[in-house]
C-alpha atoms as a PDB file:
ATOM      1  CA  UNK A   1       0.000   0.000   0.000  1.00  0.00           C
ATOM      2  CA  UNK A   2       2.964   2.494   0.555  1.00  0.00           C
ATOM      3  CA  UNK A   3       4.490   1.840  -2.617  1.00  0.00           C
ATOM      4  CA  UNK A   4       1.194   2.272  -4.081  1.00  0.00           C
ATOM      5  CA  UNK A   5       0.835   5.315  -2.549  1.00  0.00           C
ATOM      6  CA  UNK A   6       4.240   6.582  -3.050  1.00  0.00           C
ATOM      7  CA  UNK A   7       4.012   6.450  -6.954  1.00  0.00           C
ATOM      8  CA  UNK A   8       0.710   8.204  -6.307  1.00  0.00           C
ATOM      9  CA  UNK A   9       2.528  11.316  -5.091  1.00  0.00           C
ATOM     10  CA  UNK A  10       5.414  10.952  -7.497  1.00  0.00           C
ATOM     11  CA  UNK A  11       2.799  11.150 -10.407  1.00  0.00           C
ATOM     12  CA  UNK A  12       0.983  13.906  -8.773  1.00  0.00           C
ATOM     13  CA  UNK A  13       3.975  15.634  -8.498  1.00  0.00           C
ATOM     14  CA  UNK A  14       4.813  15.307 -11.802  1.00  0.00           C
ATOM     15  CA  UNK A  15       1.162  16.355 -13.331  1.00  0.00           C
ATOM     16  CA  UNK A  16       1.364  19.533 -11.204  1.00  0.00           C
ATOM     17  CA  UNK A  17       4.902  20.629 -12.285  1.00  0.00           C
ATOM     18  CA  UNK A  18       3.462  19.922 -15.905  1.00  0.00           C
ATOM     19  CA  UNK A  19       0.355  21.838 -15.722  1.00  0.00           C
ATOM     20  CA  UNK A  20       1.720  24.200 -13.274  1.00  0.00           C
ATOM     21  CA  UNK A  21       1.016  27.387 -15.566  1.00  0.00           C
ATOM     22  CA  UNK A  22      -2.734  26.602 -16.371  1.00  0.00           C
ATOM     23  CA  UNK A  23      -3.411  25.413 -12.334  1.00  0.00           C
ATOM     24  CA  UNK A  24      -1.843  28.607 -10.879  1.00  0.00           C
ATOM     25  CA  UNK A  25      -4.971  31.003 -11.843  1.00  0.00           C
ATOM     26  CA  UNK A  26      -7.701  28.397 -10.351  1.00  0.00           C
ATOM     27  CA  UNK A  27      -5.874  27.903  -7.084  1.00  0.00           C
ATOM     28  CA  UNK A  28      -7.466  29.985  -4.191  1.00  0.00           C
ATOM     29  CA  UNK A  29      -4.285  30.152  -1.882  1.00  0.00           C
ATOM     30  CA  UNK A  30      -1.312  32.103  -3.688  1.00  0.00           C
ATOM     31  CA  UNK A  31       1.714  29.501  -3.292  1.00  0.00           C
ATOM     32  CA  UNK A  32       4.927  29.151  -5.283  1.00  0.00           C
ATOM     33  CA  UNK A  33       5.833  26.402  -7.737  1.00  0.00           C
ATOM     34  CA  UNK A  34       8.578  25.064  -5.524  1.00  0.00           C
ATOM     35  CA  UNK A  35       6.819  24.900  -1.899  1.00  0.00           C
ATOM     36  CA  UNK A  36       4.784  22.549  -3.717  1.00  0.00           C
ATOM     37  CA  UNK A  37       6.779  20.439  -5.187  1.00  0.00           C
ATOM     38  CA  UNK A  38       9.051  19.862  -2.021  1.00  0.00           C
ATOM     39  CA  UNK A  39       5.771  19.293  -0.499  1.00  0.00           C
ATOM     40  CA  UNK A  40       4.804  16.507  -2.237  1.00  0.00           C
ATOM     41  CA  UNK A  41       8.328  14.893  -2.617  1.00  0.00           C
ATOM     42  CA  UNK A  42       8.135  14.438   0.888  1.00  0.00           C
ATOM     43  CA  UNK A  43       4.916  12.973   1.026  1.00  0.00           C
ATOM     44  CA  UNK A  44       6.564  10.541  -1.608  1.00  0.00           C
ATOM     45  CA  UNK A  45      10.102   9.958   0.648  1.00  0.00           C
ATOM     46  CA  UNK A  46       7.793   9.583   3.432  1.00  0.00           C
ATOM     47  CA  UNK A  47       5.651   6.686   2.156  1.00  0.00           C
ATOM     48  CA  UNK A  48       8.411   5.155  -0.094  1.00  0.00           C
ATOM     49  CA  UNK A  49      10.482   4.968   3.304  1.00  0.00           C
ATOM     50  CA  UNK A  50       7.464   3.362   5.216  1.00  0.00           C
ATOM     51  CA  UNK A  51       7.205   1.043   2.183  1.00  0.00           C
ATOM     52  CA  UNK A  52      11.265   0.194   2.761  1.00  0.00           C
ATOM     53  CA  UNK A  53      10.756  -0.377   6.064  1.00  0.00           C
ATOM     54  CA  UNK A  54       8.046  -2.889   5.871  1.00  0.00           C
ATOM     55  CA  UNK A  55       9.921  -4.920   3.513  1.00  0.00           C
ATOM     56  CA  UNK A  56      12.811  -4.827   5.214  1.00  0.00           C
ATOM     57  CA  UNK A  57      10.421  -5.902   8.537  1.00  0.00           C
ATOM     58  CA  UNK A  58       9.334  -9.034   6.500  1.00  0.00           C
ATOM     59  CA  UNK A  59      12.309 -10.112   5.173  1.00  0.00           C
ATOM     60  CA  UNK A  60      14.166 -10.580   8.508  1.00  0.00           C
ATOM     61  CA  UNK A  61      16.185 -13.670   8.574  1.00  0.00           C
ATOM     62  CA  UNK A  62      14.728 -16.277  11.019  1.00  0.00           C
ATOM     63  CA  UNK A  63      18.596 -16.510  12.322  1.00  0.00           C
ATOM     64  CA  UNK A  64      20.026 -13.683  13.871  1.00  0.00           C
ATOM     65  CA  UNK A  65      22.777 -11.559  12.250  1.00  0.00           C
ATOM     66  CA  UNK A  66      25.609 -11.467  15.028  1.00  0.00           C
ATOM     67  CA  UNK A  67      26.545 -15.252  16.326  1.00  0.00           C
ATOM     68  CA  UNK A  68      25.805 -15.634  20.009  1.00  0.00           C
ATOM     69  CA  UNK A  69      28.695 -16.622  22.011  1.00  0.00           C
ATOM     70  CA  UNK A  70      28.748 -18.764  24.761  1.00  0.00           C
ATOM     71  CA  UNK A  71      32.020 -18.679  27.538  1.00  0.00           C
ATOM     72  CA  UNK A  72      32.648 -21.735  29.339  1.00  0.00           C
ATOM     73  CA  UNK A  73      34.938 -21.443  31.923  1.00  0.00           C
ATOM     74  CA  UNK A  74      35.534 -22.492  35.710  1.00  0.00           C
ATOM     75  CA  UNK A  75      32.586 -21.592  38.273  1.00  0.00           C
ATOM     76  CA  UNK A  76      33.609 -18.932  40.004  1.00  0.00           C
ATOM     77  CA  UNK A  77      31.310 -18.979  43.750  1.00  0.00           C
ATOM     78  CA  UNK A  78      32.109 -15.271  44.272  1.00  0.00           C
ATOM     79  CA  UNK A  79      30.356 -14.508  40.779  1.00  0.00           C
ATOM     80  CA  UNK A  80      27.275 -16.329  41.345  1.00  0.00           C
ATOM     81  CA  UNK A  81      24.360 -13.679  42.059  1.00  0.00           C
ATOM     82  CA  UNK A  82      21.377 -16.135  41.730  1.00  0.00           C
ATOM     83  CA  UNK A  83      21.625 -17.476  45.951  1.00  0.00           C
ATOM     84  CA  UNK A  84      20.341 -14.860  48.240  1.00  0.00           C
ATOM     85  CA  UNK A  85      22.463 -14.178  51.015  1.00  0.00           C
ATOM     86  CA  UNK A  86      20.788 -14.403  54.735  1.00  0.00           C
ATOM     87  CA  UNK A  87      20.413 -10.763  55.819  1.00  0.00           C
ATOM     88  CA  UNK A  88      22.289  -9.693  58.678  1.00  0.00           C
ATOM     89  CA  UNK A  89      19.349  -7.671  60.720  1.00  0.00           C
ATOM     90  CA  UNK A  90      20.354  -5.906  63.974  1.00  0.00           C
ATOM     91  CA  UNK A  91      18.949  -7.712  67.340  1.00  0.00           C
ATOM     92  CA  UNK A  92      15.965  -6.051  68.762  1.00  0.00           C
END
């Protein structure tokens, strides 16, 4: 649907720069040739990008890019944050 409407705004844009000279006397709101343009080239970036995006969304590899590594090495007590310690609470 973004590429779709993408190319939508890229023909737009195109039609208006065409036809610029015989639009500029209908249009209500006095606005140069240029504002226009830029306007609708980044409607177009805009949806082409969301279009780029999406693809790129779908066409994630199931693996992922950077191999996990996994360290074996001695057990090391002093490392090992998973046993609570008994608290130390003062007498009452």
């Amino acid at each position: 649907m973004y590429l779709f409407l993408a190319l939508v705004w890229l023909i737009v844009g195109v039609l208006v720069q065409v036809f610029w000279t015989s639009l500029q006397p209908i249009m209500r709101i006095p606005i140069d040739r240029t504002l226009v343009g830029i306007i609708i080239f980044v409607l177009f970036i805009y949806n082409f990008i969301r279009w780029r995006l999406a693809r790129m969304r779908v066409e994630q590899p199931t693996k992922p890019r950077f191999p996990t590594r996994i360290v074996e090495g001695e057990y090391d007590p002093n490392l090992d944050f998973s046993k609570e310690e008994p608290r130390n609470e003062p007498p009452r």
